[in-house]
PDB file of N, CA and C in Angstrom:
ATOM      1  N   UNK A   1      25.157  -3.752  16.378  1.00  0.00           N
ATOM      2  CA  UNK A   1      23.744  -3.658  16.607  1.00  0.00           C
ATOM      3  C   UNK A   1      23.473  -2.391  17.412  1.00  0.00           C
ATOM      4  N   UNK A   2      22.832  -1.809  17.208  1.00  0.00           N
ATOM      5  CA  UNK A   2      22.209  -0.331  18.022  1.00  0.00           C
ATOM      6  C   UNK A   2      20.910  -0.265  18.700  1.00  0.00           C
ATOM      7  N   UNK A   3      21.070   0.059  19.633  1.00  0.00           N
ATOM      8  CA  UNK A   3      19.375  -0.071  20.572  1.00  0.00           C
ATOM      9  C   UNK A   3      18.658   0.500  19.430  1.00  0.00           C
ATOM     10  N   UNK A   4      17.155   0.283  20.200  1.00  0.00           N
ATOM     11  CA  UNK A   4      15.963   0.820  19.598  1.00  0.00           C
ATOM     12  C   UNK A   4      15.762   1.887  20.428  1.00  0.00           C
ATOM     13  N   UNK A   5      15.605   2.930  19.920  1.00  0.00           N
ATOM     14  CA  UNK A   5      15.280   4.392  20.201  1.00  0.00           C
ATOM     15  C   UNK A   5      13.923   4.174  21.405  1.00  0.00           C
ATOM     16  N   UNK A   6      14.077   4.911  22.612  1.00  0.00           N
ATOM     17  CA  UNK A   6      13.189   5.270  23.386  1.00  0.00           C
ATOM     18  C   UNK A   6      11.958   5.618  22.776  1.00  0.00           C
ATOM     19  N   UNK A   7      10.905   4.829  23.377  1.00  0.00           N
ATOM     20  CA  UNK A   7       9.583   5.216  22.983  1.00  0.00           C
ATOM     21  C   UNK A   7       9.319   6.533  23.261  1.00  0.00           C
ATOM     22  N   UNK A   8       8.002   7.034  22.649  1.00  0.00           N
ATOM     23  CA  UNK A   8       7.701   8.572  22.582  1.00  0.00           C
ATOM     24  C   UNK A   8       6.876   8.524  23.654  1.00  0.00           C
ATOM     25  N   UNK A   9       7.361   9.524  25.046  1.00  0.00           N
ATOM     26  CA  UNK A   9       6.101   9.494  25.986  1.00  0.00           C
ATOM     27  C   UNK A   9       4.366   9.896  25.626  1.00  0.00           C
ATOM     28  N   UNK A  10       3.460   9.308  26.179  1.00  0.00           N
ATOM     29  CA  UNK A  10       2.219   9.157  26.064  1.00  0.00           C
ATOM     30  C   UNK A  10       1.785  10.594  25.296  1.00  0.00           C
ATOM     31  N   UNK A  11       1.530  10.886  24.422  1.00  0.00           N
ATOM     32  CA  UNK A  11       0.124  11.818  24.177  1.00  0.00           C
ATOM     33  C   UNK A  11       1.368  13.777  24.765  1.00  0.00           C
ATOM     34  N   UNK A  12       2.804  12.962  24.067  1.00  0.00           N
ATOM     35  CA  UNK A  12       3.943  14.420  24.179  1.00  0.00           C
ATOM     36  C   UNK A  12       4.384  14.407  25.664  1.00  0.00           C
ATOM     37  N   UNK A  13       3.746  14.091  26.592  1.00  0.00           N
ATOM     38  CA  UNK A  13       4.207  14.013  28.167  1.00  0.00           C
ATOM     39  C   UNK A  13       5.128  13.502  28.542  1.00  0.00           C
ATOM     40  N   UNK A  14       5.975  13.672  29.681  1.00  0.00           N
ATOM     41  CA  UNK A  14       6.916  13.251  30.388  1.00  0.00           C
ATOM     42  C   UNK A  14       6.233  12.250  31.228  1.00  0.00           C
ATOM     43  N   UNK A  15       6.967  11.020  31.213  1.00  0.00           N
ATOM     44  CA  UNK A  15       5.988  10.105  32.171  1.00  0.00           C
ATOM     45  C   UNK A  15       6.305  10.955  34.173  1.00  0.00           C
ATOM     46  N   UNK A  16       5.288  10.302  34.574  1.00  0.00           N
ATOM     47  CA  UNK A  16       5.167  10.547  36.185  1.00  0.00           C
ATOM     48  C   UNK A  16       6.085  10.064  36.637  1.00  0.00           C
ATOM     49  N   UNK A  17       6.833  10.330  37.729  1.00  0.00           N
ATOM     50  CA  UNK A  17       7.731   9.707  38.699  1.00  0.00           C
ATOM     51  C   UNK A  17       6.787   8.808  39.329  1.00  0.00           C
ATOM     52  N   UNK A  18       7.383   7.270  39.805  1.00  0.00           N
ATOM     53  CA  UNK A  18       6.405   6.511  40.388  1.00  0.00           C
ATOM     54  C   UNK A  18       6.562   6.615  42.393  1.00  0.00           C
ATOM     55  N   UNK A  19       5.449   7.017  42.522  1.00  0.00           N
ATOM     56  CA  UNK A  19       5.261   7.638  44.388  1.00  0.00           C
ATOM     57  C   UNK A  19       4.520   6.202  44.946  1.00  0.00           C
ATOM     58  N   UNK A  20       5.049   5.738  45.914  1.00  0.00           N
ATOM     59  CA  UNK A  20       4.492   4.381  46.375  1.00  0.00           C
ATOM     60  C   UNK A  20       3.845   4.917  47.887  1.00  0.00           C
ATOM     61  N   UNK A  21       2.965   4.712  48.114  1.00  0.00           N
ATOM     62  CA  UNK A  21       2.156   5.370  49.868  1.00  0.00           C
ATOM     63  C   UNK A  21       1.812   4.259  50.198  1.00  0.00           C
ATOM     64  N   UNK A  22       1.580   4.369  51.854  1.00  0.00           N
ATOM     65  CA  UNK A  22       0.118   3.326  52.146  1.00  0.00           C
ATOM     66  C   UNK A  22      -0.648   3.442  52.867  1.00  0.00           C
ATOM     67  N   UNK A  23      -1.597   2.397  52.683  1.00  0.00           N
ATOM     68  CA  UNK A  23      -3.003   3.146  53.472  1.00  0.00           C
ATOM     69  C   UNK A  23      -2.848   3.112  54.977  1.00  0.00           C
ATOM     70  N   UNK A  24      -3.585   4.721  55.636  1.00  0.00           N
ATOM     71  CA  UNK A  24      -4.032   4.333  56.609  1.00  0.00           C
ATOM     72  C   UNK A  24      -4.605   3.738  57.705  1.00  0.00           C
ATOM     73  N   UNK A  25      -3.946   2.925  58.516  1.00  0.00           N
ATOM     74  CA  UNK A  25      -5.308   2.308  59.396  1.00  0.00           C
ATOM     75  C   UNK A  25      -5.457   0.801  59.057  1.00  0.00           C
ATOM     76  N   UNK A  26      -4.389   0.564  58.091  1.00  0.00           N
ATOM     77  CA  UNK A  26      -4.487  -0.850  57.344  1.00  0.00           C
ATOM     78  C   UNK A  26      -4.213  -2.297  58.748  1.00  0.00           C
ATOM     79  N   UNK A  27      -5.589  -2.607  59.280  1.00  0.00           N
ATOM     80  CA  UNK A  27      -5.412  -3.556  60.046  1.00  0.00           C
ATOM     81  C   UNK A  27      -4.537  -5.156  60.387  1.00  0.00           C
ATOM     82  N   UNK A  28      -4.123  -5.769  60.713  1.00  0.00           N
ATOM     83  CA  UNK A  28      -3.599  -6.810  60.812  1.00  0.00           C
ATOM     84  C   UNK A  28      -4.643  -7.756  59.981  1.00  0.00           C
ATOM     85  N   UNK A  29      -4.216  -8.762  58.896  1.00  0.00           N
ATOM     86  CA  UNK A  29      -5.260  -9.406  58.261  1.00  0.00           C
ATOM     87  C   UNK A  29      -5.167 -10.832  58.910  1.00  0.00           C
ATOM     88  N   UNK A  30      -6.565 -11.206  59.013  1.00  0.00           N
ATOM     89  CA  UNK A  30      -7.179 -12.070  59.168  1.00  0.00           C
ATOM     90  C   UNK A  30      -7.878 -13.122  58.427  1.00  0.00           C
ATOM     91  N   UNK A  31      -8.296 -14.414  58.555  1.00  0.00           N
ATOM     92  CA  UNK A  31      -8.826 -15.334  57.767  1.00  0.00           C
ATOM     93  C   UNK A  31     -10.347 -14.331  57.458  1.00  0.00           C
ATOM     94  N   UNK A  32     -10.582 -14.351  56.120  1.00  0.00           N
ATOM     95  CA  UNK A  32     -12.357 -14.028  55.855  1.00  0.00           C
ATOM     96  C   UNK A  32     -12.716 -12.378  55.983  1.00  0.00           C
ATOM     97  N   UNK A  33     -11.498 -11.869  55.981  1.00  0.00           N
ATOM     98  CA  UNK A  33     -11.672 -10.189  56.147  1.00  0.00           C
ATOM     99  C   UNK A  33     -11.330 -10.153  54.192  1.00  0.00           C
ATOM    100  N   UNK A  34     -12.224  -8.905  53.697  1.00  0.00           N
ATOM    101  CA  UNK A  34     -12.514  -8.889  52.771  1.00  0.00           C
ATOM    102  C   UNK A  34     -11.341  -7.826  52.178  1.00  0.00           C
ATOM    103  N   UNK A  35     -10.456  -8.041  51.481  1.00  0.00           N
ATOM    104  CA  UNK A  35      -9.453  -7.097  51.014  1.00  0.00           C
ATOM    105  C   UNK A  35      -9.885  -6.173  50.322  1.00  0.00           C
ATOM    106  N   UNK A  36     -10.424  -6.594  49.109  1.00  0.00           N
ATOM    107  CA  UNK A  36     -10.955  -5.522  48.450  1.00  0.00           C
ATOM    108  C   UNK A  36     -11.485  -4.340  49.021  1.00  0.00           C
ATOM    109  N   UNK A  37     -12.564  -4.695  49.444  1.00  0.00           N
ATOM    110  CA  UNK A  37     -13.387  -3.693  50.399  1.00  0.00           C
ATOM    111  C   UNK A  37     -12.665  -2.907  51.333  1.00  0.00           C
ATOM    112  N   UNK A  38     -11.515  -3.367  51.833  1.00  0.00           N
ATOM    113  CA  UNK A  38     -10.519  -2.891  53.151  1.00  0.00           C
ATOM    114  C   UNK A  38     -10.241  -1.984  52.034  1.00  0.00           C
ATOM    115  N   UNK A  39      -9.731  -2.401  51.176  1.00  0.00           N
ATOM    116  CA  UNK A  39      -8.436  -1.562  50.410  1.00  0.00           C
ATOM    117  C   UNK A  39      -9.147  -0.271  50.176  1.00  0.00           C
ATOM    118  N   UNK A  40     -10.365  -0.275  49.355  1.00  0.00           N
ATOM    119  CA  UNK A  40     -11.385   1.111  48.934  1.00  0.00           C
ATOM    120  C   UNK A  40     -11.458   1.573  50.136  1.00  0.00           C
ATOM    121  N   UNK A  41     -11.658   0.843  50.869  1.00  0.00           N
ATOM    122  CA  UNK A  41     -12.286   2.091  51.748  1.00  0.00           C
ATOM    123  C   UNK A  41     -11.385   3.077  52.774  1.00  0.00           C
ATOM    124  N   UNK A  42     -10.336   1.917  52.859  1.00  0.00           N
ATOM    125  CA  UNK A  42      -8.832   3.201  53.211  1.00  0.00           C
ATOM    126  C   UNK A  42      -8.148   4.282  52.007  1.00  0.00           C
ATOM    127  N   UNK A  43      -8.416   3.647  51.264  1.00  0.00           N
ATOM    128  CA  UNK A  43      -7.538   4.071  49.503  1.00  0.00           C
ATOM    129  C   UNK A  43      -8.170   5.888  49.967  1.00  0.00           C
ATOM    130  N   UNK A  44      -9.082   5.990  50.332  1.00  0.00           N
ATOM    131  CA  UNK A  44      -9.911   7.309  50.760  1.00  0.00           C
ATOM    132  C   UNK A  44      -8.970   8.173  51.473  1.00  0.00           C
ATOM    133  N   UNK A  45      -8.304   7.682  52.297  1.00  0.00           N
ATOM    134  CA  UNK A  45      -7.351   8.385  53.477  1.00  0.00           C
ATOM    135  C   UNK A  45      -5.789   8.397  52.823  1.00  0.00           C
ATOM    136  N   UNK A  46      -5.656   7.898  51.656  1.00  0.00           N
ATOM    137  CA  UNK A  46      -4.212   7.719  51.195  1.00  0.00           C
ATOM    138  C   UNK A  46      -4.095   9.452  50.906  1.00  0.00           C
ATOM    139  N   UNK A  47      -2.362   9.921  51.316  1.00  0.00           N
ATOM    140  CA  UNK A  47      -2.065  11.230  51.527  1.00  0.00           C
ATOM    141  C   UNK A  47      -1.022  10.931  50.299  1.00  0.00           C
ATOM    142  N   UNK A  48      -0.781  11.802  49.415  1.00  0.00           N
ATOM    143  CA  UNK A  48       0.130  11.934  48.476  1.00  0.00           C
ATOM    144  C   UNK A  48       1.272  13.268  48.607  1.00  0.00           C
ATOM    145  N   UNK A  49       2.194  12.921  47.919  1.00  0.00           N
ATOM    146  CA  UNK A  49       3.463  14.068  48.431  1.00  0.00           C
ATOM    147  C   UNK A  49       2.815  15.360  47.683  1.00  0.00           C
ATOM    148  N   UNK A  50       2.019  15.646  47.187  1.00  0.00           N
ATOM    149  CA  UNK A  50       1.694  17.013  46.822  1.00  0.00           C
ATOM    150  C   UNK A  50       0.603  17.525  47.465  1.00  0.00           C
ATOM    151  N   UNK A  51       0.334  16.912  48.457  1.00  0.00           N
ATOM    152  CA  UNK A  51      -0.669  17.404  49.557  1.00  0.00           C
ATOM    153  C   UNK A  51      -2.376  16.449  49.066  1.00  0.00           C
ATOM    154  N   UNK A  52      -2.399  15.971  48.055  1.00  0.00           N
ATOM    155  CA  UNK A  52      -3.848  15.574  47.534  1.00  0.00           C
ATOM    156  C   UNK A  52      -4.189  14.466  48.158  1.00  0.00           C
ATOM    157  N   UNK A  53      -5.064  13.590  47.929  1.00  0.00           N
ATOM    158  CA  UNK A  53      -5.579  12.109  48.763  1.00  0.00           C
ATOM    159  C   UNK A  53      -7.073  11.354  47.584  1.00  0.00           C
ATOM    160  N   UNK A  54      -6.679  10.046  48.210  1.00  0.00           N
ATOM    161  CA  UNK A  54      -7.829   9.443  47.626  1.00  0.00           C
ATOM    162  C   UNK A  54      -6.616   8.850  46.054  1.00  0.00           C
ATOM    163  N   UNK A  55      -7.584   8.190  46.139  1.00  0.00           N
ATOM    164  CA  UNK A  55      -7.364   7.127  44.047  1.00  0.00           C
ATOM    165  C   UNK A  55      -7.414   8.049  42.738  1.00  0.00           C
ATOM    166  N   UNK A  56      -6.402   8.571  42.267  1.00  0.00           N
ATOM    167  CA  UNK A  56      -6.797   8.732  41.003  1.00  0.00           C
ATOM    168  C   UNK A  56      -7.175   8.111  39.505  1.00  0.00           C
ATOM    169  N   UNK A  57      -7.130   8.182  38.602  1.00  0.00           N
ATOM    170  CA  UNK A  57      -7.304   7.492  37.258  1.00  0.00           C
ATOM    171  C   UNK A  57      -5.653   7.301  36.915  1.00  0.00           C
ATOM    172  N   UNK A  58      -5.368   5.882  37.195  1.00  0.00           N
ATOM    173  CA  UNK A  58      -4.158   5.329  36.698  1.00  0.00           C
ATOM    174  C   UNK A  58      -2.890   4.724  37.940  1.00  0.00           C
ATOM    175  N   UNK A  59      -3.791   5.052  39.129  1.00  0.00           N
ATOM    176  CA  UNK A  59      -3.292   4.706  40.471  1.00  0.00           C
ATOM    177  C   UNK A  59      -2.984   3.087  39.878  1.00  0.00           C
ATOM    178  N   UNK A  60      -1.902   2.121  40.732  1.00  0.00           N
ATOM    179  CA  UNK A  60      -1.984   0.985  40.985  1.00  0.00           C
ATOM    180  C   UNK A  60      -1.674   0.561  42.785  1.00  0.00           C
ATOM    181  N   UNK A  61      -2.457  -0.931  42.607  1.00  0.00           N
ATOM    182  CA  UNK A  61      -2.359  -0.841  44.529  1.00  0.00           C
ATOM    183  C   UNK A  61      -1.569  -2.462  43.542  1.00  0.00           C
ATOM    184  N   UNK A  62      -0.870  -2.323  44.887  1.00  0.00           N
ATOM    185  CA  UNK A  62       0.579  -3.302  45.239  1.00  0.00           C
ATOM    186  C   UNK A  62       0.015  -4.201  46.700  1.00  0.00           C
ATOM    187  N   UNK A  63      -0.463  -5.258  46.332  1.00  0.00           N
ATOM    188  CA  UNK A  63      -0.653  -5.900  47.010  1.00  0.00           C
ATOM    189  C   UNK A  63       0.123  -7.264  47.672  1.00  0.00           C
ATOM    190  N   UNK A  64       0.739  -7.929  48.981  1.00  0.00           N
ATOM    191  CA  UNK A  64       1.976  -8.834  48.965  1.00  0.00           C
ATOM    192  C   UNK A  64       0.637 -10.090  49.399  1.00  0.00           C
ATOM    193  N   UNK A  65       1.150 -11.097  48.784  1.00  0.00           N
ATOM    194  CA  UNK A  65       0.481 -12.146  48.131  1.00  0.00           C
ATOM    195  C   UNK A  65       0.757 -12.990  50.411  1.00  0.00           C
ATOM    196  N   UNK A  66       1.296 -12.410  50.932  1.00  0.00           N
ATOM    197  CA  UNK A  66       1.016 -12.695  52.382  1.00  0.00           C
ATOM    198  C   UNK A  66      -0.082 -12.308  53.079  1.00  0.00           C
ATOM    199  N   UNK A  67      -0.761 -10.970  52.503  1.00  0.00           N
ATOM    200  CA  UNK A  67      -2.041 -11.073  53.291  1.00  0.00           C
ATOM    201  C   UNK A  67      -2.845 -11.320  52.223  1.00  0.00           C
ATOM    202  N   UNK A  68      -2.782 -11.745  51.342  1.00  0.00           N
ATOM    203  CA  UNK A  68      -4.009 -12.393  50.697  1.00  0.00           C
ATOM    204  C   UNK A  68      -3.633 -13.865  51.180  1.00  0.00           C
ATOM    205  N   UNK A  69      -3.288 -14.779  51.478  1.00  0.00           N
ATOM    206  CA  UNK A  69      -3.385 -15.634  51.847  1.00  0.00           C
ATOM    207  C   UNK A  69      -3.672 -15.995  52.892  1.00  0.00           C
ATOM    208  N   UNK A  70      -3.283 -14.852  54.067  1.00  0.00           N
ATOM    209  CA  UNK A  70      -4.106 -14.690  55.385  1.00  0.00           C
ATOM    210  C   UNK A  70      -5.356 -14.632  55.152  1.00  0.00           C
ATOM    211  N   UNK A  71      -5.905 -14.104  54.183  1.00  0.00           N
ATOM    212  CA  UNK A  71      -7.274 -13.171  54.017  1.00  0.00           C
ATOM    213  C   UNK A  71      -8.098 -14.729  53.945  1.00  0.00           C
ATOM    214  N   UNK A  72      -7.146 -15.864  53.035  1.00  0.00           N
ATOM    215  CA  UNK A  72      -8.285 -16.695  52.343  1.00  0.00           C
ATOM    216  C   UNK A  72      -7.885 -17.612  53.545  1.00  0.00           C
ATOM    217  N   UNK A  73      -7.193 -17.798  54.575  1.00  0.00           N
ATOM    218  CA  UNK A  73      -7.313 -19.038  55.409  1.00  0.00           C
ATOM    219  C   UNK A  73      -6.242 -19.851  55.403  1.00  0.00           C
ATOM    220  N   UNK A  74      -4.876 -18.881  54.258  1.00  0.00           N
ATOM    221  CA  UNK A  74      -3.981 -20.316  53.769  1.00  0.00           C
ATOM    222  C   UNK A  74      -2.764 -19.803  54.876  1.00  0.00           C
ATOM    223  N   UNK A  75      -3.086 -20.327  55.920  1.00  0.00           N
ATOM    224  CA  UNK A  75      -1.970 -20.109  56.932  1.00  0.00           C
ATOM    225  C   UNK A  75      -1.937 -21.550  57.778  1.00  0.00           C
ATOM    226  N   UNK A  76      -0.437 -22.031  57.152  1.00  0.00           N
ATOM    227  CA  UNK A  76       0.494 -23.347  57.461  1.00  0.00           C
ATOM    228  C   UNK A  76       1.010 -23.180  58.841  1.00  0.00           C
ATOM    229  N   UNK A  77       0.691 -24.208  59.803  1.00  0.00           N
ATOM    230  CA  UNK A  77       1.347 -24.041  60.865  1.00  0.00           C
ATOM    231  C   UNK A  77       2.480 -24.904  60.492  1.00  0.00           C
ATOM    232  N   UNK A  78       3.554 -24.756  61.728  1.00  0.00           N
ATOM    233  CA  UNK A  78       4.812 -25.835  61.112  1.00  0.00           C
ATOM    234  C   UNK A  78       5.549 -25.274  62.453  1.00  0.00           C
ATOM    235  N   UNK A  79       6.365 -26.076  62.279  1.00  0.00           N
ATOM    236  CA  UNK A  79       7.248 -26.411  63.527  1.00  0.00           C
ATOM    237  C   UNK A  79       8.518 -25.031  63.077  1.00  0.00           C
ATOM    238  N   UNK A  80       9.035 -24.598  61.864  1.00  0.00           N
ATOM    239  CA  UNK A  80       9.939 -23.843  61.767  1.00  0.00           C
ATOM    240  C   UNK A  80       9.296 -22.849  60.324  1.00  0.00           C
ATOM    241  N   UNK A  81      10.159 -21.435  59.982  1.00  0.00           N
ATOM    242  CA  UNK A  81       9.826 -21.535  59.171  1.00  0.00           C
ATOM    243  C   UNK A  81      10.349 -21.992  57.719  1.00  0.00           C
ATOM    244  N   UNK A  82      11.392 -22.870  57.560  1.00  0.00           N
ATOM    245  CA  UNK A  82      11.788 -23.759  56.693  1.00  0.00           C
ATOM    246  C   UNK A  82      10.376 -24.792  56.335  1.00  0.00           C
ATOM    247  N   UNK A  83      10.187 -25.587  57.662  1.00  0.00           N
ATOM    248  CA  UNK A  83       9.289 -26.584  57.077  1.00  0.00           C
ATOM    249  C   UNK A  83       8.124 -26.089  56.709  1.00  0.00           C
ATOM    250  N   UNK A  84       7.245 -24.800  56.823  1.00  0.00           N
ATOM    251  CA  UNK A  84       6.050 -24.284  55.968  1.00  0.00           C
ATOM    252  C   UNK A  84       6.634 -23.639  54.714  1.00  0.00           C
ATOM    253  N   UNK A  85       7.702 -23.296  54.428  1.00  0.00           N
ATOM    254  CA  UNK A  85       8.316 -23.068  53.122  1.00  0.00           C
ATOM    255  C   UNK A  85       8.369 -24.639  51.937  1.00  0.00           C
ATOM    256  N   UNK A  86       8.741 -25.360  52.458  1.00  0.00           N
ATOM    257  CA  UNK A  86       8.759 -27.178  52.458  1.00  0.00           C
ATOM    258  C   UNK A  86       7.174 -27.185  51.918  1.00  0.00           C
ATOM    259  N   UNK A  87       6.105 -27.686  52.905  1.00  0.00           N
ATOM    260  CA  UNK A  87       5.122 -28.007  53.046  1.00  0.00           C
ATOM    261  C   UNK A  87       4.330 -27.718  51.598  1.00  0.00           C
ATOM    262  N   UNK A  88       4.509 -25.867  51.934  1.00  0.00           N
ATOM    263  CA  UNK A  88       3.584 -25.563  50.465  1.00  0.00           C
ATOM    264  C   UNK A  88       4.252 -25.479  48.951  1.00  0.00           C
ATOM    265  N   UNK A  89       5.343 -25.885  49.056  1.00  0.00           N
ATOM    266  CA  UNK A  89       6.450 -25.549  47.765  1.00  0.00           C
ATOM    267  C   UNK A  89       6.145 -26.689  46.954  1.00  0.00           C
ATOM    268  N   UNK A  90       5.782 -26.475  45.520  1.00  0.00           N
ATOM    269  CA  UNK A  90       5.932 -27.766  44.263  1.00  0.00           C
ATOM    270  C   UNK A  90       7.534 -27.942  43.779  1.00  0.00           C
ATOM    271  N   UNK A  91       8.267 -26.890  43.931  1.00  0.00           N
ATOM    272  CA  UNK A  91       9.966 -26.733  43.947  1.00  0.00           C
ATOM    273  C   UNK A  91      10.987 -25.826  43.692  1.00  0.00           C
ATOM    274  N   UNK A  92      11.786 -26.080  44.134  1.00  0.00           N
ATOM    275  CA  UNK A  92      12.745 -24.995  44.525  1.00  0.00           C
ATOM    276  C   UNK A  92      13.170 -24.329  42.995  1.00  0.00           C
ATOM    277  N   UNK A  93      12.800 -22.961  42.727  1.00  0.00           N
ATOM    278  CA  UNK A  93      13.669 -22.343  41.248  1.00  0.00           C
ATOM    279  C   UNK A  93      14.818 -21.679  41.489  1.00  0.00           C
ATOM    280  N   UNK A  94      14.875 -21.778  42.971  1.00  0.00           N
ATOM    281  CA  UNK A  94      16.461 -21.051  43.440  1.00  0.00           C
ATOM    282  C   UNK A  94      17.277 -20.560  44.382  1.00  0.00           C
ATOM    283  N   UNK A  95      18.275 -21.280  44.985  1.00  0.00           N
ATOM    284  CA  UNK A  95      18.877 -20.807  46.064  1.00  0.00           C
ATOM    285  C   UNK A  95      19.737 -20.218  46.694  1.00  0.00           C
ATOM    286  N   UNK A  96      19.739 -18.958  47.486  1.00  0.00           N
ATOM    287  CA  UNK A  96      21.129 -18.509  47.741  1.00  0.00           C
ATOM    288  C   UNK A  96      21.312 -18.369  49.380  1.00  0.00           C
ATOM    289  N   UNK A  97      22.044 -18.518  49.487  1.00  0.00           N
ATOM    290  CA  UNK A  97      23.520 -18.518  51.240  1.00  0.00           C
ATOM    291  C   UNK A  97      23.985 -17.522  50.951  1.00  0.00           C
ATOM    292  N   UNK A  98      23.569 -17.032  52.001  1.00  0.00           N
ATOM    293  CA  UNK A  98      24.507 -15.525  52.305  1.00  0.00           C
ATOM    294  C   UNK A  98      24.672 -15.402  54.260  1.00  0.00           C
ATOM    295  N   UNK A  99      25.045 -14.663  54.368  1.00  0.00           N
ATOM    296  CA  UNK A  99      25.779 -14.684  56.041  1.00  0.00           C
ATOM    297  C   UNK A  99      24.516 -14.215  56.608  1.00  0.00           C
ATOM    298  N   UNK A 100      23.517 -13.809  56.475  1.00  0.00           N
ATOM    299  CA  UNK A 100      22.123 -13.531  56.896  1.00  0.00           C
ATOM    300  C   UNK A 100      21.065 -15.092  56.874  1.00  0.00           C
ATOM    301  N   UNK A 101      21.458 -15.519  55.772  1.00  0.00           N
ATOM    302  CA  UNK A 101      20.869 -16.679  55.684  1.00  0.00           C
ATOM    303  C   UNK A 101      20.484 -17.586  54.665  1.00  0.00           C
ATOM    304  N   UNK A 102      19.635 -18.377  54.189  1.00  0.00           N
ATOM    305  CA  UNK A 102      19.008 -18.978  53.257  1.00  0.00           C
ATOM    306  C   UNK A 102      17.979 -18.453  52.454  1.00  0.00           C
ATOM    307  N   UNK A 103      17.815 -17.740  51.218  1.00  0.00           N
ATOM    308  CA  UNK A 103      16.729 -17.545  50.693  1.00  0.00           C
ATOM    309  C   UNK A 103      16.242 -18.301  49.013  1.00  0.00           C
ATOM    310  N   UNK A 104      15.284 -18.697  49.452  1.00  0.00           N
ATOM    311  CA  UNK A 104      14.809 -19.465  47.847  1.00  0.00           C
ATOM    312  C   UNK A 104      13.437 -18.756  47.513  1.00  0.00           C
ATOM    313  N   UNK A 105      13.964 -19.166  46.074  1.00  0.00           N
ATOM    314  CA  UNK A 105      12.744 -18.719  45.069  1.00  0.00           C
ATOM    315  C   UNK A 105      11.875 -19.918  45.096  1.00  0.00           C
ATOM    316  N   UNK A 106      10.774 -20.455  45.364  1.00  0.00           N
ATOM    317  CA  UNK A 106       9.882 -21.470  45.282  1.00  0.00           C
ATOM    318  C   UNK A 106       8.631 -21.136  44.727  1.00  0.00           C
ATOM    319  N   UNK A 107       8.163 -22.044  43.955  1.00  0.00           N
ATOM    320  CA  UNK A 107       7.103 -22.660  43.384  1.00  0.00           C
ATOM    321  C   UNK A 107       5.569 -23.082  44.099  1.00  0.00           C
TER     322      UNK A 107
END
């Protein structure tokens, strides 16, 4: 069997190297602080390695699903953090032990 030949980059181009930044000034999040709005309005101050700034056409923002859940209020108190891992989990898809510690994939 033989691979399938590399797609043809976009429109003859070499694709972009992917450059990951982040915003300036990006506050500690809170219950009821509006992300979106945070995000635009720092996205303004983002500095890129070729000296430019601001959002272009084809930018993506990478957002960690921890402060959106701050944002909406979904913050579990708990005695450790095992048992708020517990609390909000429907179930475990996977576990590994390593000399650092316990990490699972959950549901």
């Amino acid at each position: 069997m033989t691979a399938a030949p590399a797609p043809e980059p976009a429109l003859g181009r070499e694709p972009e190297p992917l450059v990951a930044v982040g915003l300036p000034g990006m506050p500690r999040i809170s219950t009821g602080m509006d992300l979106a709005a945070l995000i635009l309005e720092l996205s303004a101050g983002a500095r890129w390695p070729d000296g430019s700034s601001g959002v272009r056409d084809g930018d993506v923002f990478v957002v960690t699903s921890k402060i959106v859940s701050k944002a909406e209020g979904r913050v579990v108190q708990a005695d450790s953090r095992e048992d708020a891992i517990t609390a909000e989990s429907v179930r475990i898809v996977a576990t590994k032990y390593t000399a650092r510690g316990t990490t699972r994939i959950v549901e």
